[in-house]
N, C-alpha and C. Protein backbone atom coordinates (compact mmCIF):
# COMPACT_ATOMS: atom_id res chain seq x y z
N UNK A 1 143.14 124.30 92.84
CA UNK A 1 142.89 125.56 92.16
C UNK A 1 143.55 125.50 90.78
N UNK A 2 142.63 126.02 89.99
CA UNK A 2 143.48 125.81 88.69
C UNK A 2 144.47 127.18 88.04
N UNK A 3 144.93 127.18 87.41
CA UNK A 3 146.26 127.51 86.86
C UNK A 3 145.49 129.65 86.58
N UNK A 4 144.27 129.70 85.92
CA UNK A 4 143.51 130.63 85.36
C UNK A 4 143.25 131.30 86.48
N UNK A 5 142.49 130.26 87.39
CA UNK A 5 142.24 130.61 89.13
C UNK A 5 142.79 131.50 89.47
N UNK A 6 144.22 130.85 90.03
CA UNK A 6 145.61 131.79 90.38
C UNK A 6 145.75 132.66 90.18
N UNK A 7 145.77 132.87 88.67
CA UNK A 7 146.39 134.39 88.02
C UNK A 7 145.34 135.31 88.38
N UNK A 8 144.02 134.97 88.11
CA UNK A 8 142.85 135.86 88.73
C UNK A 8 143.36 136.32 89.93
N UNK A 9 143.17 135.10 90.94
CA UNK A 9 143.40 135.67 91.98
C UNK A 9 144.80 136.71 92.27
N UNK A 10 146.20 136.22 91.71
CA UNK A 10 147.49 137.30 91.98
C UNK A 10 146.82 138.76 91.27
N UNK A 11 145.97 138.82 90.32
CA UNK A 11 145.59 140.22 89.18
C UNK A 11 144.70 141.04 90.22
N UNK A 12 143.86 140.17 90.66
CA UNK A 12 142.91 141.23 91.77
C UNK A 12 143.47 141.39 92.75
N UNK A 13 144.42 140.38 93.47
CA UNK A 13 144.99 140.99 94.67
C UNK A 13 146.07 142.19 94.33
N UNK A 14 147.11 142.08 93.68
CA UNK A 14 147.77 143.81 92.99
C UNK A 14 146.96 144.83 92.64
N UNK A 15 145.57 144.17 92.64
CA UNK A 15 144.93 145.48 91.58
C UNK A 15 144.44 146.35 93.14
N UNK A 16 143.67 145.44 94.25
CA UNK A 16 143.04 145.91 95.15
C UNK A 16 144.31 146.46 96.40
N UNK A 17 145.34 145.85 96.41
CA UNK A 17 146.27 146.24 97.60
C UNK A 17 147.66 146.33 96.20
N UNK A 18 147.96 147.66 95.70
CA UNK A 18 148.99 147.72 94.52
C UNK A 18 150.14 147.67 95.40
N UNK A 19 151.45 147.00 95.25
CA UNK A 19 152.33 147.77 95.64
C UNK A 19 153.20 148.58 94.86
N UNK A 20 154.17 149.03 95.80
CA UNK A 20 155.27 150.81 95.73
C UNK A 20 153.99 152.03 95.17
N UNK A 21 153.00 152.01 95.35
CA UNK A 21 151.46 153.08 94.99
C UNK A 21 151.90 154.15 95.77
N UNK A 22 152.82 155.19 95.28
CA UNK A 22 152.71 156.40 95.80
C UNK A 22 153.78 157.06 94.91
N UNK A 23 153.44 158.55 95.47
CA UNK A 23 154.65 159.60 94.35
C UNK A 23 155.89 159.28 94.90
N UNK A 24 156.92 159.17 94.95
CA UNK A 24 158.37 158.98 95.39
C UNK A 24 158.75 160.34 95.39
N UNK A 25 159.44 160.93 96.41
CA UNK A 25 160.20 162.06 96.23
C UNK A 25 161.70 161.53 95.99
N UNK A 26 161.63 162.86 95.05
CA UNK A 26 163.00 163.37 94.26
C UNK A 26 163.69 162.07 93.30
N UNK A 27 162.33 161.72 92.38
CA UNK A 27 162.82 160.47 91.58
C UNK A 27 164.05 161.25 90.40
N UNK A 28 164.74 160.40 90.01
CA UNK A 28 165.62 160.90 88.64
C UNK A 28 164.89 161.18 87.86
N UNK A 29 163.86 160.48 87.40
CA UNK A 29 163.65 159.86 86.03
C UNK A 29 161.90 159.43 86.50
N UNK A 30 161.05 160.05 85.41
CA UNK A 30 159.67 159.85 85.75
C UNK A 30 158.70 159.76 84.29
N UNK A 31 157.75 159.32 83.88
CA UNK A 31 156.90 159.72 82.77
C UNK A 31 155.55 159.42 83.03
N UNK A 32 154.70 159.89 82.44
CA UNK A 32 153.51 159.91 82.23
C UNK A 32 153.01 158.86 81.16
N UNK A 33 151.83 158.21 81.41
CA UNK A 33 150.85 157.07 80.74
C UNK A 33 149.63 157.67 80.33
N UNK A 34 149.06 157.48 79.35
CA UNK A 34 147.83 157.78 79.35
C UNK A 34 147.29 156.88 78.39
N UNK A 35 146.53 156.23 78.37
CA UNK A 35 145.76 155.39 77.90
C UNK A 35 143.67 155.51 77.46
N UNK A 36 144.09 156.71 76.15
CA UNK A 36 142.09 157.58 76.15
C UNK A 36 141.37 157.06 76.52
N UNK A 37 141.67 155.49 75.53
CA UNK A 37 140.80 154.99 74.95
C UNK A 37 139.64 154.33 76.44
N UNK A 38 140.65 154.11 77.27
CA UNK A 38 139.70 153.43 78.60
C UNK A 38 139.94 154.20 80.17
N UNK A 39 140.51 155.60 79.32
CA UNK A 39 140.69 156.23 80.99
C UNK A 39 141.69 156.20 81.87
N UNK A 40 142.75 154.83 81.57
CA UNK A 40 143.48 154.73 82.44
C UNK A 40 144.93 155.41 82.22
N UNK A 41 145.15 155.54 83.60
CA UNK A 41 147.06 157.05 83.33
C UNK A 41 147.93 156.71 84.62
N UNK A 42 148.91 156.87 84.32
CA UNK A 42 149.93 156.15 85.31
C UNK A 42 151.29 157.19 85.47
N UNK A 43 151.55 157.63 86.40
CA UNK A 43 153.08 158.06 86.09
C UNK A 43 153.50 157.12 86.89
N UNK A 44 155.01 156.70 86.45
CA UNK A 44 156.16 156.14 87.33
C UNK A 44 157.20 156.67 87.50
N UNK A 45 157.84 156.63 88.79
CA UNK A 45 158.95 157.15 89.25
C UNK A 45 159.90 156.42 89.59
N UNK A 46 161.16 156.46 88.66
CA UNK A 46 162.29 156.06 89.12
C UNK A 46 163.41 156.56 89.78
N UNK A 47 163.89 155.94 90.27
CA UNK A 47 165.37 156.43 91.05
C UNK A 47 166.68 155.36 90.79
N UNK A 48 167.41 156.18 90.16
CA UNK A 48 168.47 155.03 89.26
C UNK A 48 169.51 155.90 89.83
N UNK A 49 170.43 154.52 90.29
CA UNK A 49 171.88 155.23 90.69
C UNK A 49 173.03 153.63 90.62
N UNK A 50 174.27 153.96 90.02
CA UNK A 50 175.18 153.09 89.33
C UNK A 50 174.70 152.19 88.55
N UNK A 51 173.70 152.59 87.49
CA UNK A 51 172.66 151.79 86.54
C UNK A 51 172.14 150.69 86.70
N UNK A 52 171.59 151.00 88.48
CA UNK A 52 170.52 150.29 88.72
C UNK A 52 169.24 151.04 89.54
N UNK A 53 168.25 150.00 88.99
CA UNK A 53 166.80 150.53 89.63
C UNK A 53 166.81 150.40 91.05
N UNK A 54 167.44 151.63 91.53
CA UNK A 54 167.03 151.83 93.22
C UNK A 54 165.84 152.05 94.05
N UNK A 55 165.22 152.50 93.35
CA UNK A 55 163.72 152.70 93.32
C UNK A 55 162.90 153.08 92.36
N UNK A 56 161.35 152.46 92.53
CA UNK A 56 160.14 152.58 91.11
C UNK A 56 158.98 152.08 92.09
N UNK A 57 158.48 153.37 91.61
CA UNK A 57 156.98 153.23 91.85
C UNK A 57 155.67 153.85 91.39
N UNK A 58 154.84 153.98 91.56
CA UNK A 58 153.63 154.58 90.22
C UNK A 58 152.82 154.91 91.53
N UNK A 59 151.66 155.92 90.41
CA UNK A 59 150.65 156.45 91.18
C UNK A 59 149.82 156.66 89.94
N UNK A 60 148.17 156.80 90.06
CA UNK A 60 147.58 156.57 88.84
C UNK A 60 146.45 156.20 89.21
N UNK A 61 145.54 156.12 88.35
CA UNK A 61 144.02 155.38 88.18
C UNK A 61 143.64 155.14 87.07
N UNK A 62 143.14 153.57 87.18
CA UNK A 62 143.28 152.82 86.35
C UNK A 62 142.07 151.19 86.54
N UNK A 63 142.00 150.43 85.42
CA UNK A 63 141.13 149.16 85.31
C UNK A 63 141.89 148.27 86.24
N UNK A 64 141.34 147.02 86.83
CA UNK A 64 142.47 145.96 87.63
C UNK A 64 143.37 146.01 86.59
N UNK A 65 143.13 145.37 85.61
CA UNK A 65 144.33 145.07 84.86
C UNK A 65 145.41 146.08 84.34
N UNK A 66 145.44 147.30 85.00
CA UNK A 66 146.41 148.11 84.25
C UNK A 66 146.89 148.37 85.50
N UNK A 67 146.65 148.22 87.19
CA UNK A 67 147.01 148.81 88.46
C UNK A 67 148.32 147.42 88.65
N UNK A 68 147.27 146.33 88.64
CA UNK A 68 147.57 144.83 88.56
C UNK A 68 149.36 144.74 87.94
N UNK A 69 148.80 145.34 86.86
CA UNK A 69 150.88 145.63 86.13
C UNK A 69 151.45 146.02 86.35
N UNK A 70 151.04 147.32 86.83
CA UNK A 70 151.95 148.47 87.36
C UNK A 70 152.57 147.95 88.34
N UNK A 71 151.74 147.19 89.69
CA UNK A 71 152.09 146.90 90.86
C UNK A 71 153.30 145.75 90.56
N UNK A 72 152.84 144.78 89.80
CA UNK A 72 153.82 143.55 89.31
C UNK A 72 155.39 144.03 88.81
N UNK A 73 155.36 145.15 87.52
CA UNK A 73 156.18 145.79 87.12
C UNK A 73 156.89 145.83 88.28
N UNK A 74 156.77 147.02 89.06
CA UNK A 74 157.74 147.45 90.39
C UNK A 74 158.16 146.54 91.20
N UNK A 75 157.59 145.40 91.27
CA UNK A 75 157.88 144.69 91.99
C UNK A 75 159.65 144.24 91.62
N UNK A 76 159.18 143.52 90.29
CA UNK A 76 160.01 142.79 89.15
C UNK A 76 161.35 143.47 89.32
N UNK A 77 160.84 144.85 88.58
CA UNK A 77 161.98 145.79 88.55
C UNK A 77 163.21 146.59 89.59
N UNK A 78 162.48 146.19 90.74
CA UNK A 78 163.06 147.05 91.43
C UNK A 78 164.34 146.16 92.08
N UNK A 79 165.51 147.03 92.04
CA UNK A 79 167.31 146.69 92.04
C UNK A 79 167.21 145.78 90.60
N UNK A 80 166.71 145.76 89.64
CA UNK A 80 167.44 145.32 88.31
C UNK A 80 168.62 146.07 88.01
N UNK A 81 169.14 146.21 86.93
CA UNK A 81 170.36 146.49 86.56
C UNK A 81 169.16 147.16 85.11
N UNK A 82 169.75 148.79 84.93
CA UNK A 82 169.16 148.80 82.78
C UNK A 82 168.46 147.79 82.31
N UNK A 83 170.10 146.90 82.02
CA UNK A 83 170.04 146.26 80.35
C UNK A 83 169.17 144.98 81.22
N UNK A 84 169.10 144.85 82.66
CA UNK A 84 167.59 144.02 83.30
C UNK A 84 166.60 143.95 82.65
N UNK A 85 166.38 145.54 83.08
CA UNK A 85 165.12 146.14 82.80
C UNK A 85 164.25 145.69 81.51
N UNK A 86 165.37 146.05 80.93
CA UNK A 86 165.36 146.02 79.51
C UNK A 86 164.83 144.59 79.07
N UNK A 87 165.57 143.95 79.28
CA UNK A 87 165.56 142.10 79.29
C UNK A 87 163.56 141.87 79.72
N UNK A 88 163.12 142.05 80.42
CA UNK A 88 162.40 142.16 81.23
C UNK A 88 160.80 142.98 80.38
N UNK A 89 161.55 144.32 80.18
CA UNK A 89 160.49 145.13 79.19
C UNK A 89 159.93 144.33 77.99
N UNK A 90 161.19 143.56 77.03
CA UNK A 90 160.97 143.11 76.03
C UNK A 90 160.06 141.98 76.21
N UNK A 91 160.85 141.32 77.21
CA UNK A 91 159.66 140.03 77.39
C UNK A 91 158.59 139.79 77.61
N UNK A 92 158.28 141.08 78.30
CA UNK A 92 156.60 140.85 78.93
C UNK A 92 155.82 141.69 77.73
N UNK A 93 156.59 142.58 76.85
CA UNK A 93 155.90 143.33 75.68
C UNK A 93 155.55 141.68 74.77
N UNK A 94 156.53 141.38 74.29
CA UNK A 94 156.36 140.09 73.55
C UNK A 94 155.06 138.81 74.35
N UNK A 95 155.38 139.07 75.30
CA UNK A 95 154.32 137.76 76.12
C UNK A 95 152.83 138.14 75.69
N UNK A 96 152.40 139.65 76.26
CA UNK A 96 151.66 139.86 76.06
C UNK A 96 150.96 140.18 74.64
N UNK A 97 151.83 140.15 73.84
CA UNK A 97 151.03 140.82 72.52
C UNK A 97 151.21 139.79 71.30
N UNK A 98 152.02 138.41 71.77
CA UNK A 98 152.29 137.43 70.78
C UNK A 98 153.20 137.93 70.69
N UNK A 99 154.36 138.37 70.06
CA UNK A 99 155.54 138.71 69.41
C UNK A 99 156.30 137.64 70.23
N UNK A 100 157.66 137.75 68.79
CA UNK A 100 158.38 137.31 68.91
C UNK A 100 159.32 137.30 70.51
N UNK A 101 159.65 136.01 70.35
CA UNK A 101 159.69 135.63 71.86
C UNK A 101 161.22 136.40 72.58
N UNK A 102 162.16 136.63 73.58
CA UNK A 102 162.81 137.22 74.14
C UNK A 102 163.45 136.64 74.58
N UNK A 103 164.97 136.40 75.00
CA UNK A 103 165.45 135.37 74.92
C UNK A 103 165.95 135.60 76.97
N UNK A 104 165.53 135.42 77.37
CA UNK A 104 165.56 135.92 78.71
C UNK A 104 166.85 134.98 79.66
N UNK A 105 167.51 135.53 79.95
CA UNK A 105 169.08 134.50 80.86
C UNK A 105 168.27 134.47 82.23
N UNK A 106 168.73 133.09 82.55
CA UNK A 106 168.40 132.17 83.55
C UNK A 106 168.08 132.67 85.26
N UNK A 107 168.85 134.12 85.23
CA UNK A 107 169.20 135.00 86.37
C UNK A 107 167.83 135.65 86.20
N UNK A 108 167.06 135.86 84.87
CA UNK A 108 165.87 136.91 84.73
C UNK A 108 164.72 135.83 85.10
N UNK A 109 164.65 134.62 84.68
CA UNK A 109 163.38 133.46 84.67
C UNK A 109 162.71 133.76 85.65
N UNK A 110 162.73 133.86 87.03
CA UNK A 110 162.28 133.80 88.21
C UNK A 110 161.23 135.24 88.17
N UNK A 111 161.94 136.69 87.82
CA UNK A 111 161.33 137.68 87.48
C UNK A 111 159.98 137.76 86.29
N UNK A 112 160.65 137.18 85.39
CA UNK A 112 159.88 137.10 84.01
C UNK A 112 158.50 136.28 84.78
N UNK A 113 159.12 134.76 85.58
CA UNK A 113 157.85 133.95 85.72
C UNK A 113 156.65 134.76 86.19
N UNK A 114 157.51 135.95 87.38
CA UNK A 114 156.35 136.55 88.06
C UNK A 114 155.32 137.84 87.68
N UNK A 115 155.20 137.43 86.24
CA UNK A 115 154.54 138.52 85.03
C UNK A 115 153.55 137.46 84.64
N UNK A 116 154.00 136.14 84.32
CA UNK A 116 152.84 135.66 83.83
C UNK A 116 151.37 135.63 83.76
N UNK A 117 151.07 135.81 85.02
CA UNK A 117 149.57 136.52 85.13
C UNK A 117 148.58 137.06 84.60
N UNK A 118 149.44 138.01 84.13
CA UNK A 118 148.78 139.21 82.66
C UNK A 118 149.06 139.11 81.61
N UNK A 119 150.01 137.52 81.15
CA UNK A 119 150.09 137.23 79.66
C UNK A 119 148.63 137.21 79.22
N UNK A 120 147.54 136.21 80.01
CA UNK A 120 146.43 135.76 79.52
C UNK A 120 145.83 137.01 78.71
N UNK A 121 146.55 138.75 79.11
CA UNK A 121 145.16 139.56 78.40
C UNK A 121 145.39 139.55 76.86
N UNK A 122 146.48 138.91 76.05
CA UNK A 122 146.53 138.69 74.98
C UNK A 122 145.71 138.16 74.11
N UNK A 123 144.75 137.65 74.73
CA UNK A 123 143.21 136.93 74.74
C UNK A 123 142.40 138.24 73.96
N UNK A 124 142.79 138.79 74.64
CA UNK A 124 141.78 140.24 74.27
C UNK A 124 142.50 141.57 73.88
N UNK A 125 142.86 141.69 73.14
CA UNK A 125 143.83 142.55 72.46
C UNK A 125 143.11 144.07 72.98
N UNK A 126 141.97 144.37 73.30
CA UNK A 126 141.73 145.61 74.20
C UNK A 126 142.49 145.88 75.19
N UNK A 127 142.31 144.75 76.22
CA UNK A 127 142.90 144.76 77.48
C UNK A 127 144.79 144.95 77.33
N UNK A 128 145.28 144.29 76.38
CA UNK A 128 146.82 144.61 75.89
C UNK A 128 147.01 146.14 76.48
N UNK A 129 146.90 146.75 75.98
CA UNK A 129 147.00 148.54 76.21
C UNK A 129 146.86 148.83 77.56
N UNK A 130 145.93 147.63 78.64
CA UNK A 130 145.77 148.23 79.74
C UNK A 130 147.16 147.64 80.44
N UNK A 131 147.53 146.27 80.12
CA UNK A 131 148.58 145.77 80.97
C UNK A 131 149.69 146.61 80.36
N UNK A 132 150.21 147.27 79.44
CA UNK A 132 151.76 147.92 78.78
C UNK A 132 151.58 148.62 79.00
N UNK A 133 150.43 150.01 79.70
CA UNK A 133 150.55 151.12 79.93
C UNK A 133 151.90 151.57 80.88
N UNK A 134 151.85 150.90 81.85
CA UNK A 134 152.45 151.09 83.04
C UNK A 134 154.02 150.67 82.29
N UNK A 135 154.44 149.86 81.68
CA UNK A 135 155.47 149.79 81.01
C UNK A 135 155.94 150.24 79.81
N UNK A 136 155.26 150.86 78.91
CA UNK A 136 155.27 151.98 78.03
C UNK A 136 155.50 153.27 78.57
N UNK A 137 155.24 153.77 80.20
CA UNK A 137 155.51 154.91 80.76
C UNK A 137 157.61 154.77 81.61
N UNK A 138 157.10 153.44 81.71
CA UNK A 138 158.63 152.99 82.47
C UNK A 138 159.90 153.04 81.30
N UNK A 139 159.29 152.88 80.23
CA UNK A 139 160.00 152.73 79.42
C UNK A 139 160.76 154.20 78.94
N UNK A 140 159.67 155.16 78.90
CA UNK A 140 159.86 156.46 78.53
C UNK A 140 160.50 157.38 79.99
N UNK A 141 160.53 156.30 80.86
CA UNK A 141 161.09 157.57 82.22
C UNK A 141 162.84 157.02 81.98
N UNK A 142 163.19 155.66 81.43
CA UNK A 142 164.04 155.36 81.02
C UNK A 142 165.30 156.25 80.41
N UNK A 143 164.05 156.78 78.96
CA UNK A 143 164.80 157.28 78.26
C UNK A 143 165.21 158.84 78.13
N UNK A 144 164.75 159.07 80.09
CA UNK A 144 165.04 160.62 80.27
C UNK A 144 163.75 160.97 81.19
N UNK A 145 162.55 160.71 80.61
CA UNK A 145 161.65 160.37 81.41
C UNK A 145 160.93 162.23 80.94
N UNK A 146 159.71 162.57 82.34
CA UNK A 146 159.18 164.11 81.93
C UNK A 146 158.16 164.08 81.09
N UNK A 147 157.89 163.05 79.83
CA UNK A 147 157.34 163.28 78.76
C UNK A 147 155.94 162.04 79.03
N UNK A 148 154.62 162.59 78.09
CA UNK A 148 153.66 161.66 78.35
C UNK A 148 153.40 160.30 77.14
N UNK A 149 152.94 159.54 77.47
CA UNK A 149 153.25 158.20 76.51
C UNK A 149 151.87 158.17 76.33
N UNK A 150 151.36 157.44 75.07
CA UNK A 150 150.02 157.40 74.85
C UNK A 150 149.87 156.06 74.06
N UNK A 151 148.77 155.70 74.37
CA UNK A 151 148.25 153.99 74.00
C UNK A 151 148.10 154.43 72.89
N UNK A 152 147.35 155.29 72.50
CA UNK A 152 146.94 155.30 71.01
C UNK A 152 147.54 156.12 69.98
C-alpha cells in the first residue's frame, strides 16, 4: 500500500467513525467554528484542569476532511499539557499551509507524526480551511473559549 493510500485510508476512517464526537458536559472552555465558505462548523469542548487537557471533544457537521481533523486533533490532544497544545497547534498550522516549520521536542514527534495525514490538503489550499477549522476553534476555546471563529 502506498504512503497516499494510507493517509486516504486513516482520513476516511476518522471522517466515517470520528472519535471523542459528542457534547461533553460541563466543559471549562468551548468555541465555535464556522467555516461559510463550504458549510462546515464545529464546536469543541475542553476540560482543562492543572494545565492539562483532561478532556476534548467536538460535535459538528462537516466535509471528511474537516471531521477527519477534528477526530485526529482530540485524539493528539488529549492529556497534553497548554504549552503541548500549543507545540502541536503550531505545527500542524505550519504543515498544513507551508509555513514556516515548528520546532517540535522529541516527546511531541510521535503526536505531530499522527497529523500527517491531512498535511497532503496543502495541495489544495481550499481544503486548508477545512482541516484548521477544528483547530482554529480549539484554539479560541483556549483562549477563554464561548466565542465563534470564522474561516473567512
Amino acid at each position: 500500500m502506498e504512503q497516499a493510500e494510507l493517509y486516504q485510508d486513516i482520513i476516511l476512517d476518522h471522517a466515517r467513525h470520528p472519535r471523542n464526537f459528542h457534547a461533553m458536559e460541563a466543559p471549562s472552555q468551548f468555541a465555535h467554528g464556522d467555516n461559510p465558505l463550504c458549510g462546515d462548523n464545529v464546536t469543541v469542548y475542553l476540560r482543562l484542569g492543572g494545565g492539562r487537557i483532561e478532556g476534548i471533544s467536538f460535535e459538528g457537521r462537516g466535509c471528511a476532511v474537516s471531521t477527519a481533523s477534528a477526530s485526529l486533533m482530540t485524539e493528539v490532544l488529549q492529556g497534553k499539557t497548554v504549552p503541548e497544545a500549543e507545540v502541536l497547534l503550531g505545527d500542524f498550522q505550519a504543515r498544513v499551509t507551508g509555513g514556516a516549520a515548528v520546532a517540535v521536542p522529541p516527546e511531541l514527534a510521535e503526536a505531530a507524526e499522527k497529523l500527517e495525514p491531512l498535511t497532503g490538503v496543502r495541495a489544495f489550499p481550499s481544503r486548508v480551511k477545512c482541516a484548521t477549522l477544528a483547530w482554529h476553534a480549539f484554539a479560541a476555546a483556549l483562549r477563554g473559549g464561548g466565542e465563534t471563529v470564522k474561516t473567512e
